[in-house]
Protein backbone atom coordinates (compact mmCIF):
# COMPACT_ATOMS: atom_id res chain seq x y z
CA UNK A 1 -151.61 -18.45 -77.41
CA UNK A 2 -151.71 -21.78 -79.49
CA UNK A 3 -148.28 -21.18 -80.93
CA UNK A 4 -146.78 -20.87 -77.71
CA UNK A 5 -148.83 -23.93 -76.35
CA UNK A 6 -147.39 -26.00 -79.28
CA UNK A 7 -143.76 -24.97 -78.69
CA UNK A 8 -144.31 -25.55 -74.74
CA UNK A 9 -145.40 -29.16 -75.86
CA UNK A 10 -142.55 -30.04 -78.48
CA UNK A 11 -140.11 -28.17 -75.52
CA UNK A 12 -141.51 -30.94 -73.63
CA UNK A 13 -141.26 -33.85 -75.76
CA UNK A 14 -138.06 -32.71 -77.21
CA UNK A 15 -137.06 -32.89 -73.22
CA UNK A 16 -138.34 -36.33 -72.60
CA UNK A 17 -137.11 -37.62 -75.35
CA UNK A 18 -133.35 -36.77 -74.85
CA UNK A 19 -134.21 -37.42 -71.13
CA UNK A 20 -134.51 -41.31 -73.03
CA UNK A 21 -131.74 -40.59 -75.04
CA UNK A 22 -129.72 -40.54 -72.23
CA UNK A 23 -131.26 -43.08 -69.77
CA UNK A 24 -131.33 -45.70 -72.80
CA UNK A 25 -127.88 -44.66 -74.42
CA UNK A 26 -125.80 -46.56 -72.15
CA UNK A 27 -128.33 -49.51 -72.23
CA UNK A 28 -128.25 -49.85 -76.01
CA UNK A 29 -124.45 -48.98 -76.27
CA UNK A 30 -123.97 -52.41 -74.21
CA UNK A 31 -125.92 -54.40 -76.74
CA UNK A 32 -124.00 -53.02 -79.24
CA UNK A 33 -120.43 -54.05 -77.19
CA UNK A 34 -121.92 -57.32 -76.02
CA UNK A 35 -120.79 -59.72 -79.02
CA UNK A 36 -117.35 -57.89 -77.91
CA UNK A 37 -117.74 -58.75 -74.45
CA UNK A 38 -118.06 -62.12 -74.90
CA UNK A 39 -115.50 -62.69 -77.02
CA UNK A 40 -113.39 -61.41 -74.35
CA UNK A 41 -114.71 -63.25 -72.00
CA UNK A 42 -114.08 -66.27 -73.77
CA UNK A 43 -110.53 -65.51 -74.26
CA UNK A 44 -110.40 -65.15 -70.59
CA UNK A 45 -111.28 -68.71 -69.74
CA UNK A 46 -109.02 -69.70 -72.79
CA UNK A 47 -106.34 -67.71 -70.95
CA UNK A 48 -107.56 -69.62 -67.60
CA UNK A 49 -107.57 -73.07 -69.24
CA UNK A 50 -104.87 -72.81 -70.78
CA UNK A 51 -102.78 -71.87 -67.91
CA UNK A 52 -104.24 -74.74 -65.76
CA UNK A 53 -103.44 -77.18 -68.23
CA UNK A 54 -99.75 -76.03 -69.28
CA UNK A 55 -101.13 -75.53 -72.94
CA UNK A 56 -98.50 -73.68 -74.63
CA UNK A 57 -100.00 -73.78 -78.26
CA UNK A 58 -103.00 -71.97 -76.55
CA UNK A 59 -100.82 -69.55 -74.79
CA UNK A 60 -99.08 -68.34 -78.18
CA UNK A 61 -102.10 -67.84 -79.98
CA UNK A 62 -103.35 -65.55 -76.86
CA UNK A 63 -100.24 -63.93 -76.02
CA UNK A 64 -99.19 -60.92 -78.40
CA UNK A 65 -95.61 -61.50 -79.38
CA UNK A 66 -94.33 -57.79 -77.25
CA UNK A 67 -97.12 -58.90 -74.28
CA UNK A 68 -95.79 -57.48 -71.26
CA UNK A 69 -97.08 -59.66 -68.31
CA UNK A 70 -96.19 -58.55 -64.87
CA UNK A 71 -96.92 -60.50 -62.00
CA UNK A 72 -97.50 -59.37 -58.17
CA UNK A 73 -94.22 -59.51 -57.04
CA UNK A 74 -93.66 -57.22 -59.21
CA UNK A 75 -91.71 -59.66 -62.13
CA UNK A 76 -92.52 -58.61 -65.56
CA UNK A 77 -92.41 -61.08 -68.45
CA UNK A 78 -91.91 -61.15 -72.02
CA UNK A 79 -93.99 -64.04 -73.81
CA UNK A 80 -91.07 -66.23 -74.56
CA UNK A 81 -90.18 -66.23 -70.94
CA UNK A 82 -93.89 -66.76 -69.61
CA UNK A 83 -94.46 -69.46 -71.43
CA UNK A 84 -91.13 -71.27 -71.13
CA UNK A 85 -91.64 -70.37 -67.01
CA UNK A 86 -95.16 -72.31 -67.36
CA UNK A 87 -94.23 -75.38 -69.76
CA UNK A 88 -91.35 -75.42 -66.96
CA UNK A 89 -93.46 -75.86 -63.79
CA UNK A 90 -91.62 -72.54 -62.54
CA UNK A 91 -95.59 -71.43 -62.31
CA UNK A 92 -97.46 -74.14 -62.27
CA UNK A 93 -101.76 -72.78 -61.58
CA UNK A 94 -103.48 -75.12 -59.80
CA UNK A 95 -107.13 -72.98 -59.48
CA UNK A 96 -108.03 -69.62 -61.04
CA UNK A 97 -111.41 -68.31 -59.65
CA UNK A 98 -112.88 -65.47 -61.18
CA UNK A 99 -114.28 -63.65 -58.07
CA UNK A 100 -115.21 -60.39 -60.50
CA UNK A 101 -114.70 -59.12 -64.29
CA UNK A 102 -115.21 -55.69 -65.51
CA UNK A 103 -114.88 -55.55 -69.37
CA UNK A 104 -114.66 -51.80 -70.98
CA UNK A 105 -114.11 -51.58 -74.77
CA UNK A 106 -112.69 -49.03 -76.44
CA UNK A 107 -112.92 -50.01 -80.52
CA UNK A 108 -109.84 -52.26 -81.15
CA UNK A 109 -108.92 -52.11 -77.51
CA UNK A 110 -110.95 -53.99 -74.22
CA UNK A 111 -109.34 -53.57 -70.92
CA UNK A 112 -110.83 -56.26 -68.02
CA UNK A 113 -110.54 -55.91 -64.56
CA UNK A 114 -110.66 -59.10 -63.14
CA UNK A 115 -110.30 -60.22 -59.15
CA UNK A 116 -109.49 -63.66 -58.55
CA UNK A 117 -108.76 -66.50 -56.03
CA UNK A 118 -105.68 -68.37 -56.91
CA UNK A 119 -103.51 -71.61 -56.31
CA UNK A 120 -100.55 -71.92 -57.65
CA UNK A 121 -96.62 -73.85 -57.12
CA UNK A 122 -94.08 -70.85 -57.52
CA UNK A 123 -90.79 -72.10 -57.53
CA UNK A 124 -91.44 -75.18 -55.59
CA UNK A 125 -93.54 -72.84 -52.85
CA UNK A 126 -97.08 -73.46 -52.68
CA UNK A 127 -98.94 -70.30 -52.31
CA UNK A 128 -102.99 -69.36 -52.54
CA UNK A 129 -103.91 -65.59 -52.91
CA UNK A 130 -106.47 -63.61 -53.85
CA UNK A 131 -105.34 -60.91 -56.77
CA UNK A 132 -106.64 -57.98 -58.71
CA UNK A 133 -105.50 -57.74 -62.10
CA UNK A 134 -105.43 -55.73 -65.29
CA UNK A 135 -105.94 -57.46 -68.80
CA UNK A 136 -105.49 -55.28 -72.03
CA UNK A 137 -106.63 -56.92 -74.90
CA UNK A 138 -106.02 -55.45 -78.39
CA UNK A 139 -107.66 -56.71 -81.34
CA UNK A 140 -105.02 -57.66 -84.48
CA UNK A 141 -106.29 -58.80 -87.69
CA UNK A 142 -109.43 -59.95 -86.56
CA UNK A 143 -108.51 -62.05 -83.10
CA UNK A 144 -107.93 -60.57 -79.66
CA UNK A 145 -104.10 -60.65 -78.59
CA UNK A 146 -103.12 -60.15 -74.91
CA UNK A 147 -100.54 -57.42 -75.26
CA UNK A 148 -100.62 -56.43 -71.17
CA UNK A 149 -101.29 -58.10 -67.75
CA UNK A 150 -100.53 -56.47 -64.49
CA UNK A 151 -101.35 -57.90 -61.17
CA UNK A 152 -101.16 -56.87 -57.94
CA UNK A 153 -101.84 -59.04 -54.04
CA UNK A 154 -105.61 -58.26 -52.89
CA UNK A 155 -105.28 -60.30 -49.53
């Protein structure tokens, strides 16, 4: 009778204790991730800033050299051509609001999800729009490099 008491208990404990394995996994798995995070999230305002301002010493040190950036009408960019288009006033950003950002890591790799309210001068055309977009971030010898950008109209 006492064995089987004792093994009912560590049964028990053994259950709770995964049962906090599993609540608290998640939980400590984002501590671990958050330095990450906010690195990203800094390169996302230096993305933002430097877009506002026309930097284009900030935007080659974010841009990978093969970034892909695709835009909502469906234009795709390499980063020669992006930049150029910006230092140009072909796309010249007037506000970019982060409405939302989602940042998932995946070891060298953070993808963001990021909806935003923006002004911007496209050819000469003023237009204001609300967009969803996808960010992919890879990390090369120790700095995060924007090697993808897709967006796509939300409004």
């Amino acid at each position: 009778m006492r064995k089987s008491l004792l093994t009912y208990r560590n049964h028990g404990l053994l259950a709770i204790g995964c049962t906090m394995l599993l609540m608290f996994g998640g939980y400590a798995q984002r501590l671990v991730n958050e330095p990450m995070v906010l690195e990203i999230e800094q390169r996302m305002q230096a993305w933002r800033v430097a877009l506002l301002s026309q930097d284009s010493f900030a935007l080659e040190s974010l841009l990978s050299e093969d970034v892909t950036y695709g835009h909502t009408n469906a234009m795709m960019q390499t980063k020669q051509a992006f930049i150029r288009s910006v230092m140009r006033g072909e796309q010249a950003y007037k506000k970019i609001d982060f409405v939302s950002m989602n940042t998932r890591l995946y070891e060298n790799t953070a993808l963001v999800n990021v909806q935003s309210n923006v002004s911007l001068i496209y050819n000469g055309k003023e237009m204001t729009l609300g967009m969803d977009a996808l960010f992919v971030w890879y990390k090369q010898n120790g700095r995060w490099k924007l090697v993808a950008r897709q967006s796509v109209k939300n409004s």
